[in-house]
C-alpha atoms as a PDB file:
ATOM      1  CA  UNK A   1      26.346   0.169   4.303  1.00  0.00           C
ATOM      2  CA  UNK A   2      24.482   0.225   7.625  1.00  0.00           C
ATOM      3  CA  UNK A   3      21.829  -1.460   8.743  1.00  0.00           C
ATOM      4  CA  UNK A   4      19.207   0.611   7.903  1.00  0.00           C
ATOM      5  CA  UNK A   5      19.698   1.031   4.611  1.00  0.00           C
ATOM      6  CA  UNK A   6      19.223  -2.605   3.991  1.00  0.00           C
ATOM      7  CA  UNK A   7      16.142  -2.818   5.902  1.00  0.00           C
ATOM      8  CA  UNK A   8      14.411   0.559   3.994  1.00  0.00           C
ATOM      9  CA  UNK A   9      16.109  -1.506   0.602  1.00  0.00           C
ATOM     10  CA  UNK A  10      13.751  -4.748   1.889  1.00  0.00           C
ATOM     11  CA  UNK A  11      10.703  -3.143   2.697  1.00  0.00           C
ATOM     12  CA  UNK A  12      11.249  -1.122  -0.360  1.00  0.00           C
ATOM     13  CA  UNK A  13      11.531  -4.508  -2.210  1.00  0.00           C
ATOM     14  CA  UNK A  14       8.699  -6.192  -0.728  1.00  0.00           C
ATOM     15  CA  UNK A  15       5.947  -3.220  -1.018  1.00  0.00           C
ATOM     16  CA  UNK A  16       7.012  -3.119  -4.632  1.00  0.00           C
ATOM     17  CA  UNK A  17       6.558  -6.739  -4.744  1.00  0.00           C
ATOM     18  CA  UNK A  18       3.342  -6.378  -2.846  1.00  0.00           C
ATOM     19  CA  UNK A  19       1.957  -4.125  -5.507  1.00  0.00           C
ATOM     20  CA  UNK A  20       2.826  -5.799  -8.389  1.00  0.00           C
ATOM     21  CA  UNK A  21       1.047  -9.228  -7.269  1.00  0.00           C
ATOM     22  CA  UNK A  22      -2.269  -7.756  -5.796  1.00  0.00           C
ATOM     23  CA  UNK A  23      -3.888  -7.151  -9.439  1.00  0.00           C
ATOM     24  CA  UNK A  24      -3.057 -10.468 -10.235  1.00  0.00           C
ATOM     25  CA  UNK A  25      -3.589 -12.252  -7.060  1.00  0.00           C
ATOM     26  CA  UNK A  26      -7.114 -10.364  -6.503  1.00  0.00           C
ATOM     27  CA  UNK A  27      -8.342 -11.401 -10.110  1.00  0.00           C
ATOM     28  CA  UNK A  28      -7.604 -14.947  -9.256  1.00  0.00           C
ATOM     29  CA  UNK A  29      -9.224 -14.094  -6.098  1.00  0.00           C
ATOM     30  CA  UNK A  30     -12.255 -12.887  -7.265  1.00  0.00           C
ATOM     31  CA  UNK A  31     -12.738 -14.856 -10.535  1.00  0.00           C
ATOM     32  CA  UNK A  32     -11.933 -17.882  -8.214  1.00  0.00           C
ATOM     33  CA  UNK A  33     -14.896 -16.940  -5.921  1.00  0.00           C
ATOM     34  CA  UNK A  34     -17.361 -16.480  -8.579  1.00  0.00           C
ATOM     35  CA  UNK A  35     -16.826 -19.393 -10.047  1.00  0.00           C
ATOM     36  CA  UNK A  36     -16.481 -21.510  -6.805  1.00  0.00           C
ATOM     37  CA  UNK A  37     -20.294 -19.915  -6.140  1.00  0.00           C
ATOM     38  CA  UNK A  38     -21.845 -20.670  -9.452  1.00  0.00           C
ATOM     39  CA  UNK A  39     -20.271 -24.601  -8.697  1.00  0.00           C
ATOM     40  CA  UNK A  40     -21.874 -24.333  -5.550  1.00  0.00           C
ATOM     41  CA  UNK A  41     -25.448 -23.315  -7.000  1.00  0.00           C
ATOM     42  CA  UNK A  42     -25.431 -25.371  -9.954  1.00  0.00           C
ATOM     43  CA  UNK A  43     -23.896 -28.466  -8.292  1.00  0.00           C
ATOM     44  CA  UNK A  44     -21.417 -28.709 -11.257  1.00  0.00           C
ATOM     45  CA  UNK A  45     -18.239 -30.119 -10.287  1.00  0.00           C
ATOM     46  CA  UNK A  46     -15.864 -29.708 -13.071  1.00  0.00           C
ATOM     47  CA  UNK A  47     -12.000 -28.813 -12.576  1.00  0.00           C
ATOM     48  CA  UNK A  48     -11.894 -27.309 -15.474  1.00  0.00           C
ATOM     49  CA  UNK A  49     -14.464 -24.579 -15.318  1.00  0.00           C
ATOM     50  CA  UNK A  50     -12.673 -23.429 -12.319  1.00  0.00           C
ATOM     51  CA  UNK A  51      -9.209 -23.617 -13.787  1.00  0.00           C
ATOM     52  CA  UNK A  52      -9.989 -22.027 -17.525  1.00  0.00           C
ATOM     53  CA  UNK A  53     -11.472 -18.809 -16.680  1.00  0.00           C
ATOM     54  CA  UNK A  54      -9.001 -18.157 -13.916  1.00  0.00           C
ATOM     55  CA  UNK A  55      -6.335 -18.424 -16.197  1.00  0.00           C
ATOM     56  CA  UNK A  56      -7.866 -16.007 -18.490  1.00  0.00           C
ATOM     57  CA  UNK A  57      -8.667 -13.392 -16.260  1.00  0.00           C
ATOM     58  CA  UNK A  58      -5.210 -13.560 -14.976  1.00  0.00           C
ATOM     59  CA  UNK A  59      -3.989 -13.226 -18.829  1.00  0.00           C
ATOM     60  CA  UNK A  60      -6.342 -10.444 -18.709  1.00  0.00           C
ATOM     61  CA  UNK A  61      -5.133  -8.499 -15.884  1.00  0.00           C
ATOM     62  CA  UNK A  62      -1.677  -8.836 -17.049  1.00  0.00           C
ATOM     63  CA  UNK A  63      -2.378  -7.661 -20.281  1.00  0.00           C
ATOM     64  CA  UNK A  64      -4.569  -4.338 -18.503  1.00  0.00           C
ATOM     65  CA  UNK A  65      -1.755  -4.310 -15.816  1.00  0.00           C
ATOM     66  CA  UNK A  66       1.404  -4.878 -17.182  1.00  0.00           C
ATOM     67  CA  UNK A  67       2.494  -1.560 -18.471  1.00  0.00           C
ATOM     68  CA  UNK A  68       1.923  -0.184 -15.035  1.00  0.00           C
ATOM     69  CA  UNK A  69       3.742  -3.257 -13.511  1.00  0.00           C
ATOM     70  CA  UNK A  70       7.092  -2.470 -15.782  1.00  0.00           C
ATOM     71  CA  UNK A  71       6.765   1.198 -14.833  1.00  0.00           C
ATOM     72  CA  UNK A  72       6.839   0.123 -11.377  1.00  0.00           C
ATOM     73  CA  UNK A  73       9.794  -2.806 -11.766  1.00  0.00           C
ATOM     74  CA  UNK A  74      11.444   0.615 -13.331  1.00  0.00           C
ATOM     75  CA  UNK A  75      11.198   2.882 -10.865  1.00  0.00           C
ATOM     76  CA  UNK A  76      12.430   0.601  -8.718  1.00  0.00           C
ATOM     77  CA  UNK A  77      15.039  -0.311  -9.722  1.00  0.00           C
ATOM     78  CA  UNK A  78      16.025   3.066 -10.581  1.00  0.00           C
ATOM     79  CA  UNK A  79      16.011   4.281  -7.147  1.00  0.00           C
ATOM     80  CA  UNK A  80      18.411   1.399  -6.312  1.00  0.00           C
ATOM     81  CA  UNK A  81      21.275   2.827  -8.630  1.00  0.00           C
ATOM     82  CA  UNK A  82      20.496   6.268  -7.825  1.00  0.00           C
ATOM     83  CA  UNK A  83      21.204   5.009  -4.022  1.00  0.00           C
ATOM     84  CA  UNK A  84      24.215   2.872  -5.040  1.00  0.00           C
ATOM     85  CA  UNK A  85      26.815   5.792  -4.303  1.00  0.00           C
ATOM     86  CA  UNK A  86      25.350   6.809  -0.809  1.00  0.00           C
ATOM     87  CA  UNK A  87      25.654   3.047  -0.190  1.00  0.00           C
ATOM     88  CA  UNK A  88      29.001   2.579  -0.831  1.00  0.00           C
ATOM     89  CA  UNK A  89      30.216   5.704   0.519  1.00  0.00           C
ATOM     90  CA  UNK A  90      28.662   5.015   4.086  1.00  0.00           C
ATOM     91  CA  UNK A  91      26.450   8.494   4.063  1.00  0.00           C
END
């Protein structure tokens, strides 16, 4: 195994890891930023109406997201056993 093939294996890994957090992380993100606003307008300060709905629209977006996000853990991870042979064998 040269090399290469480990680097193409890591950027491989962390694309696919890339992809599977930016529906959650951009939820947060945005939910997060909404809320943050309304605080801002309405002078409430409350941890908890910052923390509650984040945590459901993350529960959201996994629920909308997750079948995608297994397809994609799949494929994966399908590609590295397909490649394990080529690996081993140096070609």
């Amino acid at each position: 195994m040269d090399t290469n093939a480990v680097l193409d294996i890591g950027v491989q890994g962390l694309w696919t890891a890339a992809k599977l957090a930016a529906p959650v992380l951009l939820t947060a993100l945005a939910v997060g930023f909404g809320i943050s606003l309304m605080q801002s307008i309405t002078q409430i300060q409350e941890v908890t109406l910052s923390f509650v709905p984040k945590a459901v629209a993350v529960c959201v977006a996994l629920l909308v997201c997750g079948h995608w996000m297994i397809q994609e853990m799949v494929h994966f991870t399908n590609e590295l056993f397909e490649k394990i042979p080529s690996l081993l064998s140096g070609g």
